[in-house]
Protein backbone atom coordinates (compact mmCIF):
# COMPACT_ATOMS: atom_id res chain seq x y z
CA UNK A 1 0.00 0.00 0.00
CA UNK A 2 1.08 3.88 -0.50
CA UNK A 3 1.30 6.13 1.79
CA UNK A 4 -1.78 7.44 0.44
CA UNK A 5 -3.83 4.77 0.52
CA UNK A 6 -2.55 4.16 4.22
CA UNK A 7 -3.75 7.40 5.33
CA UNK A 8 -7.29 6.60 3.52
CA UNK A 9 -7.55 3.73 5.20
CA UNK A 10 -6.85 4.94 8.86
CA UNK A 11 -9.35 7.61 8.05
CA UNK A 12 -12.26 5.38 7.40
CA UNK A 13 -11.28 2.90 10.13
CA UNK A 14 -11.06 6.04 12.41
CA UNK A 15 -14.40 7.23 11.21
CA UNK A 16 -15.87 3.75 10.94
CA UNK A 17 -14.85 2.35 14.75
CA UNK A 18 -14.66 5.39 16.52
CA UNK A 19 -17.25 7.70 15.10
CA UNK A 20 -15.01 10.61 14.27
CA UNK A 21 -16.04 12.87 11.27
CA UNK A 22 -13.44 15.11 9.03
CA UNK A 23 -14.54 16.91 6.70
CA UNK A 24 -13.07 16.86 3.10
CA UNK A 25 -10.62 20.00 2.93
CA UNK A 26 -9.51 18.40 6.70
CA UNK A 27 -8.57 15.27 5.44
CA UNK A 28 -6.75 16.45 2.25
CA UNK A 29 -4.90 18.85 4.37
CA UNK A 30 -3.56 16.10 6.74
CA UNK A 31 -2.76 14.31 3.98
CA UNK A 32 -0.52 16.47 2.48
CA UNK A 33 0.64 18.34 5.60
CA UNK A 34 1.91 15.24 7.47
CA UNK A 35 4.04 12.39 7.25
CA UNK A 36 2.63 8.95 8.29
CA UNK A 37 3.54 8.84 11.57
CA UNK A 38 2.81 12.70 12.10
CA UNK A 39 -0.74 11.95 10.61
CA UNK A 40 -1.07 9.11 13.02
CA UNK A 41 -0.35 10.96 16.16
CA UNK A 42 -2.75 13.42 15.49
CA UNK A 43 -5.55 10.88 14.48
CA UNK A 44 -5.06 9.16 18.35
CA UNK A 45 -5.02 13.46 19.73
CA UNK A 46 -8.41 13.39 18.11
CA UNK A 47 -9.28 10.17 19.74
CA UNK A 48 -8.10 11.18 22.79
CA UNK A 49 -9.35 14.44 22.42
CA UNK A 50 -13.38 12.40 22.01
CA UNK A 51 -13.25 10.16 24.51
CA UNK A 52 -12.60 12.71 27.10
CA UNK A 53 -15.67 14.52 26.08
CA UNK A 54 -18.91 14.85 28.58
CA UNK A 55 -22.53 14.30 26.46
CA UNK A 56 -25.35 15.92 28.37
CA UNK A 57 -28.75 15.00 27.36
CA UNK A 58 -31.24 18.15 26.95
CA UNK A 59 -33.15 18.37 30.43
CA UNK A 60 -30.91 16.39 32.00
CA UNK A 61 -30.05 15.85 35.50
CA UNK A 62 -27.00 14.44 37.37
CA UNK A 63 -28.35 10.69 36.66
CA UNK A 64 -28.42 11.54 32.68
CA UNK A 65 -24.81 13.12 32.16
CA UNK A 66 -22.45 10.40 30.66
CA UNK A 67 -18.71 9.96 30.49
CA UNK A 68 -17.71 9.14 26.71
């Protein structure tokens, strides 16, 4: 596989499995900004990034806030 076709594939497995969402200038500008392993690193700060995130529900008390 390329490099290219590398970085395609991480971002659908990303976006598959993990439920991030880039949109199209974002991804092309990864691509060409950064190297594989540079692209890489920043796909797991996203990750990182999401599963530190709080969802509250509209309405919601204490008992409805969860930890992503």
């Amino acid at each position: 596989m390329t490099e290219k076709e590398v970085k395609l594939k991480l971002f659908e497995d990303y976006e598959r499995i993990h439920g991030l969402v880039f949109s199209k200038e974002h991804k092309q500008k990864m691509m060409d900004d950064l190297d594989l392993y540079s692209f890489i690193e920043k796909m797991n700060e996203y990750m990182a990034f999401g599963y530190q995130s709080i969802m509250v529900f509209e309405g919601a008390d204490n008992d409805n806030i969860q930890r992503i």
